[in-house]
N, C-alpha and C. Protein backbone atom coordinates (compact mmCIF):
# COMPACT_ATOMS: atom_id res chain seq x y z
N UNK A 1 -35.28 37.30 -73.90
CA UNK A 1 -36.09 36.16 -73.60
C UNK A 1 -37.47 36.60 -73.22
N UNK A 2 -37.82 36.80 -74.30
CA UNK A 2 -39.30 37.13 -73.68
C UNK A 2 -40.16 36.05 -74.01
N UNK A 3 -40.58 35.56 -73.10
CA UNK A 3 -41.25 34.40 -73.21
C UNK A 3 -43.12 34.92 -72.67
N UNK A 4 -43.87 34.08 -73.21
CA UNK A 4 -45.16 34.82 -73.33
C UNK A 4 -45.76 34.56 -71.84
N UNK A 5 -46.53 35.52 -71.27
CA UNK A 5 -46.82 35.49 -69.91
C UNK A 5 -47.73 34.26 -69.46
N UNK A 6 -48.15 33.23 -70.49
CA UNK A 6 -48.71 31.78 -70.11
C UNK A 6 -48.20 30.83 -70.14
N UNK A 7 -46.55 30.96 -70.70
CA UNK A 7 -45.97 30.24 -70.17
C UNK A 7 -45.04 30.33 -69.02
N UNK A 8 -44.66 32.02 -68.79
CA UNK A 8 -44.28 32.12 -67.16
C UNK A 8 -44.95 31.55 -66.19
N UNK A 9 -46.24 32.20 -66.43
CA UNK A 9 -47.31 31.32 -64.96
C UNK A 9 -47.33 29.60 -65.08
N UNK A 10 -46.95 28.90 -65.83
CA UNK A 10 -46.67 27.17 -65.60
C UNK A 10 -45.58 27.19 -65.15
N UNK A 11 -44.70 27.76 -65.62
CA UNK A 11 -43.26 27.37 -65.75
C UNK A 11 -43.37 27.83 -63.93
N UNK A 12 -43.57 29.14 -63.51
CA UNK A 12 -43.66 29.70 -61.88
C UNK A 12 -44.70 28.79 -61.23
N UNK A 13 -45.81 27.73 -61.73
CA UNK A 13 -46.34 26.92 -60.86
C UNK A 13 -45.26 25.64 -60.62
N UNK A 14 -45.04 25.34 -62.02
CA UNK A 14 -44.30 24.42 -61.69
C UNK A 14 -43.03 24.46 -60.76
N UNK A 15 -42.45 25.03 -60.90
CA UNK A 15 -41.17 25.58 -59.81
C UNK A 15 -42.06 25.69 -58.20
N UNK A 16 -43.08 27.18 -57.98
CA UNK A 16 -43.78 26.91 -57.02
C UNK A 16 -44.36 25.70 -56.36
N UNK A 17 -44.54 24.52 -57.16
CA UNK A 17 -44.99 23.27 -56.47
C UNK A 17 -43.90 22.18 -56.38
N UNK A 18 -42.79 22.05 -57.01
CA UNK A 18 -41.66 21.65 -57.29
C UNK A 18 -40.71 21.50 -56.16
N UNK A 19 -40.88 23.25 -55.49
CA UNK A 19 -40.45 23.56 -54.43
C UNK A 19 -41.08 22.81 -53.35
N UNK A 20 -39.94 22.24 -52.36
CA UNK A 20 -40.77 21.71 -51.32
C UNK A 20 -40.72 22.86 -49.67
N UNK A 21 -41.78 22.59 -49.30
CA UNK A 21 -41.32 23.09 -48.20
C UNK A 21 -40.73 23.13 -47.04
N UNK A 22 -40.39 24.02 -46.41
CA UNK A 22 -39.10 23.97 -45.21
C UNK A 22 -39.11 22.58 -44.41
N UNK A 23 -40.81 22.28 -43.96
CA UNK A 23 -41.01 21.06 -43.43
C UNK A 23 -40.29 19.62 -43.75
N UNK A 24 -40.41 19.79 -44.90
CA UNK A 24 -40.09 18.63 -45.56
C UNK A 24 -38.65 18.43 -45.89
N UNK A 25 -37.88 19.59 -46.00
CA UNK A 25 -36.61 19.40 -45.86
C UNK A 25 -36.12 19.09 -44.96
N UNK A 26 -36.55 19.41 -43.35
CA UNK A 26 -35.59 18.91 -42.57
C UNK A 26 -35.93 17.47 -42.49
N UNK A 27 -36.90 16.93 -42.82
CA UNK A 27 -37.32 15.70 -42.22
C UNK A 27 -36.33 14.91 -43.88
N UNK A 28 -36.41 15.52 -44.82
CA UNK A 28 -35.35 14.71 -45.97
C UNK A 28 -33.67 14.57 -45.13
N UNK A 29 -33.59 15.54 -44.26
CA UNK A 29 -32.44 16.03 -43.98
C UNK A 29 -31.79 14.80 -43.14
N UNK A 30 -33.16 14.68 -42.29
CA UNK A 30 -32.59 13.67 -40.69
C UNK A 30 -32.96 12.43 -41.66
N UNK A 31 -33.94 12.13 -42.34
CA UNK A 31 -33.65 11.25 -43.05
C UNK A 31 -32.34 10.45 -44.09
N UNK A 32 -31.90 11.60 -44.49
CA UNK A 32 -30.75 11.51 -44.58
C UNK A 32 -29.43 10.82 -44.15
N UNK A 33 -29.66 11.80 -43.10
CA UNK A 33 -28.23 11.35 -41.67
C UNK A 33 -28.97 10.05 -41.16
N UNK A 34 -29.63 10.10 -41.06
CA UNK A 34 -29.83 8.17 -40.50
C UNK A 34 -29.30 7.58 -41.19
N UNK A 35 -30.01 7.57 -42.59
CA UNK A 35 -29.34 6.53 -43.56
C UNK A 35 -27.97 6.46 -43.81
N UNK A 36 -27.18 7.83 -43.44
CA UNK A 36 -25.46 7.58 -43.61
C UNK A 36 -25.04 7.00 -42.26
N UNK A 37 -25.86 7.11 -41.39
CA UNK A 37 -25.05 6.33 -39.95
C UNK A 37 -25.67 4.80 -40.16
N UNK A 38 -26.86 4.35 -40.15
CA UNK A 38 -27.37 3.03 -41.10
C UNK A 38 -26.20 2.59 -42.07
N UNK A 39 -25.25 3.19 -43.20
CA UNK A 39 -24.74 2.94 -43.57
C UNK A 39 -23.26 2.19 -43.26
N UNK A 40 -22.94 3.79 -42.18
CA UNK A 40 -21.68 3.64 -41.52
C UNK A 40 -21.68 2.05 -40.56
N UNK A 41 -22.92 2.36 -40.01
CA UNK A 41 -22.87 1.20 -38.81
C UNK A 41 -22.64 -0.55 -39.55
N UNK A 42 -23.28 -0.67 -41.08
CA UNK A 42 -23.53 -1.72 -41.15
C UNK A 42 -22.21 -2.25 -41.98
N UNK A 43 -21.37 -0.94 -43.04
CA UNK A 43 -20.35 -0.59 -43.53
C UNK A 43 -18.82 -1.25 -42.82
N UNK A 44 -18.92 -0.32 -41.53
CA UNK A 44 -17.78 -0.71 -40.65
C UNK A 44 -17.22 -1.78 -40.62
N UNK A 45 -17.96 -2.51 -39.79
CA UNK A 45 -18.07 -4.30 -39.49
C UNK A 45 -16.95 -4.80 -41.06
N UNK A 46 -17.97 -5.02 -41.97
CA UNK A 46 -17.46 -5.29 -43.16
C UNK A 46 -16.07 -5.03 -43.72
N UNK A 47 -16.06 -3.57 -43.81
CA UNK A 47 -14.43 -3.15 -44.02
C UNK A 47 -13.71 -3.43 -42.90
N UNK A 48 -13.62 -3.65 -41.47
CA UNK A 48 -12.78 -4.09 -40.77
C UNK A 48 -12.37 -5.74 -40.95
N UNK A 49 -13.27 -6.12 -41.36
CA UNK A 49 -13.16 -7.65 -41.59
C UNK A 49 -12.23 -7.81 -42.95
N UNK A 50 -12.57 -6.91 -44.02
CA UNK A 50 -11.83 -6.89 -45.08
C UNK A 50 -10.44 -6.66 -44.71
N UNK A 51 -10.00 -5.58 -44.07
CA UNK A 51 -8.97 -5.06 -43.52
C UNK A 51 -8.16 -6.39 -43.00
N UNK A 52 -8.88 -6.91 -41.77
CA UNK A 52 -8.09 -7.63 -41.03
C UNK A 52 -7.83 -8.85 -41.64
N UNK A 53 -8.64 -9.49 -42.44
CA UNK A 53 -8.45 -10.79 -43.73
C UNK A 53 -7.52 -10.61 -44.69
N UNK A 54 -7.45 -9.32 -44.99
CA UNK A 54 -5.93 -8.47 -45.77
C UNK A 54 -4.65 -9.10 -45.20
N UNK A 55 -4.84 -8.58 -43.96
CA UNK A 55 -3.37 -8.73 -42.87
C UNK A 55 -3.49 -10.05 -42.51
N UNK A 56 -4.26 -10.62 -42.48
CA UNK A 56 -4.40 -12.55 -42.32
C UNK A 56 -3.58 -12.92 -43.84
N UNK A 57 -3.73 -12.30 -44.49
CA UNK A 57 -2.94 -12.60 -46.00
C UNK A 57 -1.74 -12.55 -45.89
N UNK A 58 -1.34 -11.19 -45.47
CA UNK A 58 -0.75 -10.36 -45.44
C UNK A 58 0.59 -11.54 -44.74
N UNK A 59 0.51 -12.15 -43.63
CA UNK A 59 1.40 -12.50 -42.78
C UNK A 59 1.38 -14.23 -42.64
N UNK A 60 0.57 -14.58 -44.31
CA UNK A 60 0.00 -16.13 -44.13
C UNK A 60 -0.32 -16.58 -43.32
N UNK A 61 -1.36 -16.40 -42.38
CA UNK A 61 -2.42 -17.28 -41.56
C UNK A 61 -3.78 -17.38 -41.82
N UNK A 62 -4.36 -18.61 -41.87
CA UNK A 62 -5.48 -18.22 -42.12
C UNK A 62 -6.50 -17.88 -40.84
N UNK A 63 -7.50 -17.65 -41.07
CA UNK A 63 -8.30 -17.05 -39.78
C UNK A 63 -9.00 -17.61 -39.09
N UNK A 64 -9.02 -19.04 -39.85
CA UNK A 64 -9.29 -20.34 -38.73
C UNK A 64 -8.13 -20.78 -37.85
N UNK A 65 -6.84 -20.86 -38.26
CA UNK A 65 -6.02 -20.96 -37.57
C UNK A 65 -5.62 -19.86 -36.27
N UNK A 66 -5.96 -18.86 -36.82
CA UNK A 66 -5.81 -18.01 -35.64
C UNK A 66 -6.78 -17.76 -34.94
N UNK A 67 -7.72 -18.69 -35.19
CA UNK A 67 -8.86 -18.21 -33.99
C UNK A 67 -8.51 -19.44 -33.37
N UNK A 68 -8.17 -20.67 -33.98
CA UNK A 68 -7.78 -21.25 -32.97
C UNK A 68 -7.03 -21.26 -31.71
N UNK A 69 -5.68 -20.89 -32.50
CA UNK A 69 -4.17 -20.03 -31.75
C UNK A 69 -4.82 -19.51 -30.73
N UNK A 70 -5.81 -18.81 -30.56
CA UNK A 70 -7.02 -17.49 -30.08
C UNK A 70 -7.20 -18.49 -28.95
N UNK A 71 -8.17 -19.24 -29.38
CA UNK A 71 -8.65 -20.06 -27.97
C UNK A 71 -7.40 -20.69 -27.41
N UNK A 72 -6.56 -21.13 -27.93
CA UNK A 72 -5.50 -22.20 -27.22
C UNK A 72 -4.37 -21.24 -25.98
N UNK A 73 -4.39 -19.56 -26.92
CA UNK A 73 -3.66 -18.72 -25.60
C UNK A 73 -4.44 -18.63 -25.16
N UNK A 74 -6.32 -18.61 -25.09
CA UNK A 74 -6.59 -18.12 -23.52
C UNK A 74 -7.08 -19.25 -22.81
N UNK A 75 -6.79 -20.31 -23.29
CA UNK A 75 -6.74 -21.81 -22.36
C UNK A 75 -5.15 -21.66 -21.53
N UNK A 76 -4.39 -21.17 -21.94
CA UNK A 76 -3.13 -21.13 -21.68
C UNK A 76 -2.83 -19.91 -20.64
N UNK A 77 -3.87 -19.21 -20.90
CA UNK A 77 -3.92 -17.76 -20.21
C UNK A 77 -4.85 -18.19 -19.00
N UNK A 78 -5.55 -19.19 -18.83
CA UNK A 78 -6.37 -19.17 -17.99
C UNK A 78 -5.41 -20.32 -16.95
N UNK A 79 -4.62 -20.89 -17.25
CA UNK A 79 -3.75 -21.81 -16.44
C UNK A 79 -2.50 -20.88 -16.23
N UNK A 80 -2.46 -19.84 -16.96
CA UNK A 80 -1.20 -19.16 -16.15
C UNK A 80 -1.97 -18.64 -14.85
N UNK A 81 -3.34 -17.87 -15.14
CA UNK A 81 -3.57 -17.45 -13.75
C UNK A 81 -4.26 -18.05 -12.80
N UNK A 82 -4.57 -19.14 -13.13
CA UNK A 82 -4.44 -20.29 -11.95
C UNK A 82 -3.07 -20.68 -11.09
N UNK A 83 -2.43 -20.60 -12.29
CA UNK A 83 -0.74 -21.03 -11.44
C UNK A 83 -0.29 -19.60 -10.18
N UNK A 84 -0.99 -18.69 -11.45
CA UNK A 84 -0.73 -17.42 -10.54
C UNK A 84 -1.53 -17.40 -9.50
N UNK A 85 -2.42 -17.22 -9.93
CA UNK A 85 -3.26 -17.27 -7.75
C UNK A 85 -2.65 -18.44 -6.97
N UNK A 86 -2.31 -19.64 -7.26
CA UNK A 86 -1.38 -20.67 -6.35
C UNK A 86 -0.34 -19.91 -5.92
N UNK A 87 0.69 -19.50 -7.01
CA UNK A 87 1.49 -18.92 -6.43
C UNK A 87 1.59 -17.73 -5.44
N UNK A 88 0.36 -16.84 -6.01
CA UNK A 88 0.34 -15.89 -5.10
C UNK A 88 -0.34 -16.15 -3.33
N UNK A 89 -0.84 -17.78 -3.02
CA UNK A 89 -1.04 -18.07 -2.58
C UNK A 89 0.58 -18.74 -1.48
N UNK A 90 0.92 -19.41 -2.17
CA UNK A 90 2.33 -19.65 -2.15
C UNK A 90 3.40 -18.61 -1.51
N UNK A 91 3.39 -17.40 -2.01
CA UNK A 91 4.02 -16.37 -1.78
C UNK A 91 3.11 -15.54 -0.65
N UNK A 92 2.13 -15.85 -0.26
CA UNK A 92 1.54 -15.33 0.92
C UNK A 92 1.74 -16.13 2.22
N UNK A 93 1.90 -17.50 2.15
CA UNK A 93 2.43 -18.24 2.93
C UNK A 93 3.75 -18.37 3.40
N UNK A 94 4.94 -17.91 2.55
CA UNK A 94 5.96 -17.64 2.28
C UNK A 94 6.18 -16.32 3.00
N UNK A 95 5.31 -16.01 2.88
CA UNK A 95 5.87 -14.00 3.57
C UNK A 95 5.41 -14.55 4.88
N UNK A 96 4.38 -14.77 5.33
CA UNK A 96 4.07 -15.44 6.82
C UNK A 96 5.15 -16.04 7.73
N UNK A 97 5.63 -16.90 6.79
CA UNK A 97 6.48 -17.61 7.31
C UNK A 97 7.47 -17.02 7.74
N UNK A 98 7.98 -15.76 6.82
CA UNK A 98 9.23 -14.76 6.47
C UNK A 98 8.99 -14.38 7.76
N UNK A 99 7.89 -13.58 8.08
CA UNK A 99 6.86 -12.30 9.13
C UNK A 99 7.64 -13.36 10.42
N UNK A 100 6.95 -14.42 10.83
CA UNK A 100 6.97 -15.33 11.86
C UNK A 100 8.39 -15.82 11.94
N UNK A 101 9.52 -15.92 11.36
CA UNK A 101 11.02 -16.14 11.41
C UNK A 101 11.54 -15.38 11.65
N UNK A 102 10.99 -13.88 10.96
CA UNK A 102 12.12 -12.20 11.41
C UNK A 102 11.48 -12.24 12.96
N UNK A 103 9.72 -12.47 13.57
CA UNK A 103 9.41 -12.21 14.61
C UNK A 103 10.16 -13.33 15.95
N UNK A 104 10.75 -14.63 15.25
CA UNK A 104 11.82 -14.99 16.17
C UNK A 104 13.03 -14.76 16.11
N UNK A 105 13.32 -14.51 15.29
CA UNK A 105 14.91 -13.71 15.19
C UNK A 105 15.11 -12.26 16.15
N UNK A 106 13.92 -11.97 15.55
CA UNK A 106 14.16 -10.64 16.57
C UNK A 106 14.09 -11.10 18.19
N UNK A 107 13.06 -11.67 18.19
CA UNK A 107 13.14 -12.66 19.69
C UNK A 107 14.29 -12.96 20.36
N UNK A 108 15.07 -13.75 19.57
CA UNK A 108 16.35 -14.13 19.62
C UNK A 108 17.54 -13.57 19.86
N UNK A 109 17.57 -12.14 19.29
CA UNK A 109 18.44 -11.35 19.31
C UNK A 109 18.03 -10.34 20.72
N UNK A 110 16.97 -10.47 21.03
CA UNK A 110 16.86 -9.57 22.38
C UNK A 110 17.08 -10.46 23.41
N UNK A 111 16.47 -11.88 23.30
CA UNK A 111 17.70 -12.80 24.03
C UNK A 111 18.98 -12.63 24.95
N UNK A 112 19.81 -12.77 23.12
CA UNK A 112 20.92 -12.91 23.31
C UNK A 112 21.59 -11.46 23.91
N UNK A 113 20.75 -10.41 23.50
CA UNK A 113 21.40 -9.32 23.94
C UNK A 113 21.21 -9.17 25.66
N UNK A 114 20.12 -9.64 26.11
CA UNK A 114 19.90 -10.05 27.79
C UNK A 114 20.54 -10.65 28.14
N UNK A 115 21.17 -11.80 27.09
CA UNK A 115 22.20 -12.85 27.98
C UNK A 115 23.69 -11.70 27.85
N UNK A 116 23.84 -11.38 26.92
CA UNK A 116 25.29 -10.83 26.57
C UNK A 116 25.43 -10.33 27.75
N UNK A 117 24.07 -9.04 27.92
CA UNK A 117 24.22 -7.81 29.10
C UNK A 117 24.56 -8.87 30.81
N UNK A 118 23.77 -9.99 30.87
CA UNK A 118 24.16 -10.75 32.18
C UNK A 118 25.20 -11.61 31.85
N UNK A 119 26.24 -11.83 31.20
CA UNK A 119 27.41 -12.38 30.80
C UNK A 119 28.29 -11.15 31.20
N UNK A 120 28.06 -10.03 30.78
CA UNK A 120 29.17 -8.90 31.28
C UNK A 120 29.10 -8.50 32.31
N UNK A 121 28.26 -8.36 32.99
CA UNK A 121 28.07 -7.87 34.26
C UNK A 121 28.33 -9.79 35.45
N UNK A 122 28.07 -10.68 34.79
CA UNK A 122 28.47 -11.39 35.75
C UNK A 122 30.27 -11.98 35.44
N UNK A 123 30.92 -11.48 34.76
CA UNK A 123 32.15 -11.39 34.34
C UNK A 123 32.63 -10.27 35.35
N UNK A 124 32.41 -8.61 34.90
CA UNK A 124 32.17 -8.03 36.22
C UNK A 124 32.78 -8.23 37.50
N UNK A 125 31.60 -8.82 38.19
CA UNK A 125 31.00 -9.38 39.21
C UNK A 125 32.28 -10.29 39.71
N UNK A 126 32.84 -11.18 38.49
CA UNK A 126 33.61 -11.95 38.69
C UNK A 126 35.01 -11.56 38.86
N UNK A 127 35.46 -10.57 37.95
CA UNK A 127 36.54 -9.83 37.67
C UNK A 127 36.68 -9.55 39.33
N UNK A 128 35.51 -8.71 39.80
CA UNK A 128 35.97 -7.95 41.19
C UNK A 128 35.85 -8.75 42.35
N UNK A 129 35.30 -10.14 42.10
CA UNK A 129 35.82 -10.65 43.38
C UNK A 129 36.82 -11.32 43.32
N UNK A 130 37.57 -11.99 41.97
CA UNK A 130 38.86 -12.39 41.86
C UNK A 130 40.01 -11.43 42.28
N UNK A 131 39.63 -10.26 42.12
CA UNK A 131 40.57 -9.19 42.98
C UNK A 131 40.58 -9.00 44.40
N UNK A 132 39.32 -9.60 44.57
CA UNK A 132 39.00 -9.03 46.38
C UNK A 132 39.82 -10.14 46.54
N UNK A 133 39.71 -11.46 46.19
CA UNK A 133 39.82 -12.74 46.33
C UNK A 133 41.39 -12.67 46.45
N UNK A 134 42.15 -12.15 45.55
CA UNK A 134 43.75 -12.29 45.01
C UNK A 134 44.29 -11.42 46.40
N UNK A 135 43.45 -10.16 46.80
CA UNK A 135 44.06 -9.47 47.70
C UNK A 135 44.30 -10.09 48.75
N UNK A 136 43.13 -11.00 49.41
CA UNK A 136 42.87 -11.57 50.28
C UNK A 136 44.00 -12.32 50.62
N UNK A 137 44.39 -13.08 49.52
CA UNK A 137 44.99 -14.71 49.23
C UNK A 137 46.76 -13.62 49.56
N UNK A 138 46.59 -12.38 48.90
CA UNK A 138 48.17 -11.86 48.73
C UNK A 138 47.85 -11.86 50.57
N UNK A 139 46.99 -10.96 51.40
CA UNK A 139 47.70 -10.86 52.51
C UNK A 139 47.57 -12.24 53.35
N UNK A 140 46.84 -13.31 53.03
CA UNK A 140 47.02 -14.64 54.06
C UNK A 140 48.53 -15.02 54.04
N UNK A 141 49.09 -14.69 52.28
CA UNK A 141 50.33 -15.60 51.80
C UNK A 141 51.47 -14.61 52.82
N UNK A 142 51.21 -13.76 53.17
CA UNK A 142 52.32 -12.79 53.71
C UNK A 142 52.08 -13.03 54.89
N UNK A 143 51.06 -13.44 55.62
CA UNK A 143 50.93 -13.58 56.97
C UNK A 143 50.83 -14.74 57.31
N UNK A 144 50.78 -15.72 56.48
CA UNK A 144 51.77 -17.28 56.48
C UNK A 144 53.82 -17.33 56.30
N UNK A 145 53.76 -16.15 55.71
CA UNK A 145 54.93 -16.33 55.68
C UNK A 145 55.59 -15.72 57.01
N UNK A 146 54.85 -14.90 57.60
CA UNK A 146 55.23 -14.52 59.14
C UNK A 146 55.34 -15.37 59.75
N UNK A 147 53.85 -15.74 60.24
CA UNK A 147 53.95 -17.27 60.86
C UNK A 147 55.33 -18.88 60.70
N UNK A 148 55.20 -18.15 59.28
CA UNK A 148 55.88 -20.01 59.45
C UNK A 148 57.19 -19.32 59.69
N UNK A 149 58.32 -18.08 59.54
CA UNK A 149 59.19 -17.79 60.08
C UNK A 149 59.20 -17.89 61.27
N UNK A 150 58.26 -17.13 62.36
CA UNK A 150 57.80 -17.14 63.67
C UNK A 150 58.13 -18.73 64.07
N UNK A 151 57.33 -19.26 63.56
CA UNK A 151 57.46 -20.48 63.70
C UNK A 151 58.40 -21.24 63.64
N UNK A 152 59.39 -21.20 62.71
CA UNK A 152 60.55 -21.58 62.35
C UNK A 152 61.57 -21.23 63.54
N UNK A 153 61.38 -19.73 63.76
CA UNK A 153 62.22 -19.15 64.77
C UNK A 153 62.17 -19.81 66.61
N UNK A 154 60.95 -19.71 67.04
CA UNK A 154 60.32 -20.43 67.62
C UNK A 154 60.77 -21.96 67.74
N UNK A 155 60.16 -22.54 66.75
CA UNK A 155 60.98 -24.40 66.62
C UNK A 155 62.19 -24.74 66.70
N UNK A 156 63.45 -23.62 66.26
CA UNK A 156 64.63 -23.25 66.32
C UNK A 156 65.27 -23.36 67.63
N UNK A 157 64.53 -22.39 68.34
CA UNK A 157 64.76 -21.79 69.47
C UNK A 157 64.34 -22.94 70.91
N UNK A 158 63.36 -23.58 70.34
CA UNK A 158 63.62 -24.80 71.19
C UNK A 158 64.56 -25.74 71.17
N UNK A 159 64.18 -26.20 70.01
CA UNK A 159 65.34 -27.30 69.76
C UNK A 159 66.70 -27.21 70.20
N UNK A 160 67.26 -25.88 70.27
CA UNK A 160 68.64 -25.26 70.64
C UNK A 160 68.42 -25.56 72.08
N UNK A 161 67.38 -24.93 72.29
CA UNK A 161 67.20 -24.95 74.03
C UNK A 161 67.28 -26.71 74.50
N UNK A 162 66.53 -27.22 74.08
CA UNK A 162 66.36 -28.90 74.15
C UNK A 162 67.64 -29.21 74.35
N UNK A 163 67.98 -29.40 72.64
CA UNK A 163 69.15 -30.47 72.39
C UNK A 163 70.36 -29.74 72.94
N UNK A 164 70.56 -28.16 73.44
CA UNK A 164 72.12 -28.07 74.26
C UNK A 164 71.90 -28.31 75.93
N UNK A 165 70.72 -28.31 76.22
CA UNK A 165 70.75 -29.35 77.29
C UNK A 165 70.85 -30.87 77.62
N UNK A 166 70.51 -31.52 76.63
CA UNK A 166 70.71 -32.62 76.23
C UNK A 166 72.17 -32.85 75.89
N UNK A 167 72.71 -31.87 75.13
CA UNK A 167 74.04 -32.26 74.90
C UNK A 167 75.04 -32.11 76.33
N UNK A 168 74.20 -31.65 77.07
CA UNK A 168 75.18 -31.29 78.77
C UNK A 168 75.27 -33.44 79.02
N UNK A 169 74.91 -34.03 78.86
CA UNK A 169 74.61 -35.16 79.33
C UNK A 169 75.38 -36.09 78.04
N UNK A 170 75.15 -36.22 76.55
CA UNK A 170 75.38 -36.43 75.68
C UNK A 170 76.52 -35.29 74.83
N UNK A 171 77.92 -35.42 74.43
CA UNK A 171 78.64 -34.67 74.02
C UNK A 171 78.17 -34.08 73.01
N UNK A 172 77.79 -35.62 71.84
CA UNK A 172 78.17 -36.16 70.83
C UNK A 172 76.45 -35.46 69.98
N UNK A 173 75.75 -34.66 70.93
CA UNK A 173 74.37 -34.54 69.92
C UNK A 173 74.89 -32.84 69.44
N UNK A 174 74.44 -33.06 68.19
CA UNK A 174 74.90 -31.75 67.15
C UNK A 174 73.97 -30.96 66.59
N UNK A 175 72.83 -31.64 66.50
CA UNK A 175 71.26 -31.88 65.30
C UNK A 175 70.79 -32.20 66.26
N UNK A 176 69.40 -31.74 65.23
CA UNK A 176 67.97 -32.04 65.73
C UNK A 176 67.16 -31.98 64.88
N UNK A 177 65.68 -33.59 64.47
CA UNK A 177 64.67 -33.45 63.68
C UNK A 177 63.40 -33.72 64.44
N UNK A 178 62.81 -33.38 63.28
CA UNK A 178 61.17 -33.20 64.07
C UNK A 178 60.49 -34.37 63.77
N UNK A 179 60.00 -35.28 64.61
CA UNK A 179 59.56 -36.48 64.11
C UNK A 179 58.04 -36.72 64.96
N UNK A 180 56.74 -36.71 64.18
CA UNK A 180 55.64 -36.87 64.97
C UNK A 180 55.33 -35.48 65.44
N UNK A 181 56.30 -34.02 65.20
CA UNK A 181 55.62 -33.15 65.82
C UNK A 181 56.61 -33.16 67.42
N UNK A 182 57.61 -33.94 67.22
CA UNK A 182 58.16 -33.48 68.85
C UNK A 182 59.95 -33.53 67.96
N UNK A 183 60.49 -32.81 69.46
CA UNK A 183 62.11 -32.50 68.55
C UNK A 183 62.88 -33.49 69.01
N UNK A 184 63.69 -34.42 68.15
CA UNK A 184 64.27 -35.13 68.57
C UNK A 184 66.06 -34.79 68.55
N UNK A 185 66.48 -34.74 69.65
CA UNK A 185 68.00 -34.54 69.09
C UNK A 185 68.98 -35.55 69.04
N UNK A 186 69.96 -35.45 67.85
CA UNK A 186 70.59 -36.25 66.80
C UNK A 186 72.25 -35.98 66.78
N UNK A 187 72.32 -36.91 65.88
CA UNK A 187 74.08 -36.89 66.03
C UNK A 187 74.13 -36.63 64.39
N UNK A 188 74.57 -35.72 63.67
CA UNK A 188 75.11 -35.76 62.40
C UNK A 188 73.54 -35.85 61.01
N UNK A 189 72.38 -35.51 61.86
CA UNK A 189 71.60 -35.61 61.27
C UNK A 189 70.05 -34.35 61.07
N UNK A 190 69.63 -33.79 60.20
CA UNK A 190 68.78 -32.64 60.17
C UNK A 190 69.50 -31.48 60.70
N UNK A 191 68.84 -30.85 61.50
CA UNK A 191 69.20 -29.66 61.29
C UNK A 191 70.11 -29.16 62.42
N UNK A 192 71.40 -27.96 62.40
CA UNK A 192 72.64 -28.02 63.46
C UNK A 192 72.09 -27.18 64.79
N UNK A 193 72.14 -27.93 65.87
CA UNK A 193 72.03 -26.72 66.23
C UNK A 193 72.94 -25.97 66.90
N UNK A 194 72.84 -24.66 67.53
CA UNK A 194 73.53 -23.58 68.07
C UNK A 194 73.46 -23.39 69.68
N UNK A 195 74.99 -24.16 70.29
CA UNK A 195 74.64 -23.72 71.81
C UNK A 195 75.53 -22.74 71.52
């Protein structure tokens, strides 16, 4: 290829001016990349819409209907959480109430446990003087029963004395009752007595 040396020197200008320089490439470069993110950015949108109008096909709805559907759950969404803050309102009043019922219960139960503790101890209390009480009552009953023997013996012992002097005068008296508290002596009646 030998080509004549006047047409190397065009052919090497032309290439030499053809050529751009370094400058200018990077600025083709970033020029470039803008325009593919320019692209991407305006691209996206579009194919997602394609995409999602696909799957609106895809599952028969159309996309007026579901934007409606759209607004009607978050009308629906916005009265659930209304209901919900009531309720959670509801349920804060509710625990209060809970708080303030366990705080008388517990009340209640320390109460009852004060009364229980003075219920046993005055049971107790009671237990041991019904014993002092029973002892008491056992020795009066034994020292009534002295007495009223004593007594018996005693009342006996008159009446004998009485009515067998009486009978020195009267054969016929045998007995003797107690009438008013004085001894009367008798013929065949109360009690015998012994000369």
């Amino acid at each position: 290829m030998d080509e004549s040396p006047k047409k190397q020197g065009i052919l090497y200008a032309l290439l030499h001016r053809m050529k751009p320089h370094h400058h200018h490439m990077n600025f083709l470069l970033i020029a470039m990349i803008v325009l593919v993110i320019i692209l991407v950015i305006l691209v996206k949108p579009a194919l997602l819409g394609f995409k999602i109008s696909k799957q609106f096909e895809e599952i028969g709805v159309e996309a007026s209907d579901f934007i409606r559907q759209a607004d009607k759950t978050k009308g629906d969404l916005r009265i659930a959480e209304t209901q919900l803050e009531s309720c959670k309102g509801l349920n804060e009043d509710y625990l209060q109430d809970t708080a303030d019922e366990k705080d008388k219960t517990f009340a209640c139960e320390q109460k009852n446990q004060e009364l229980t503790f003075d219920l046993t101890r005055v049971e107790t209390e009671f237990e041991q003087k019904q014993q002092t009480i029973q002892a008491e009552l056992t020795s009066l009953q034994s020292q009534y029963s002295e007495l009223e023997s004593t007594h018996n013996t005693v009342l006996e012992n008159s009446a004998n004395n009485i009515c067998c002097k009486a009978k020195v005068d009267n054969k016929d008296i045998d007995s003797y009752l107690i009438s008013n508290g004085k001894i009367v002596c008798t013929i065949g009646e109360g009690e015998s007595i012994n000369c």
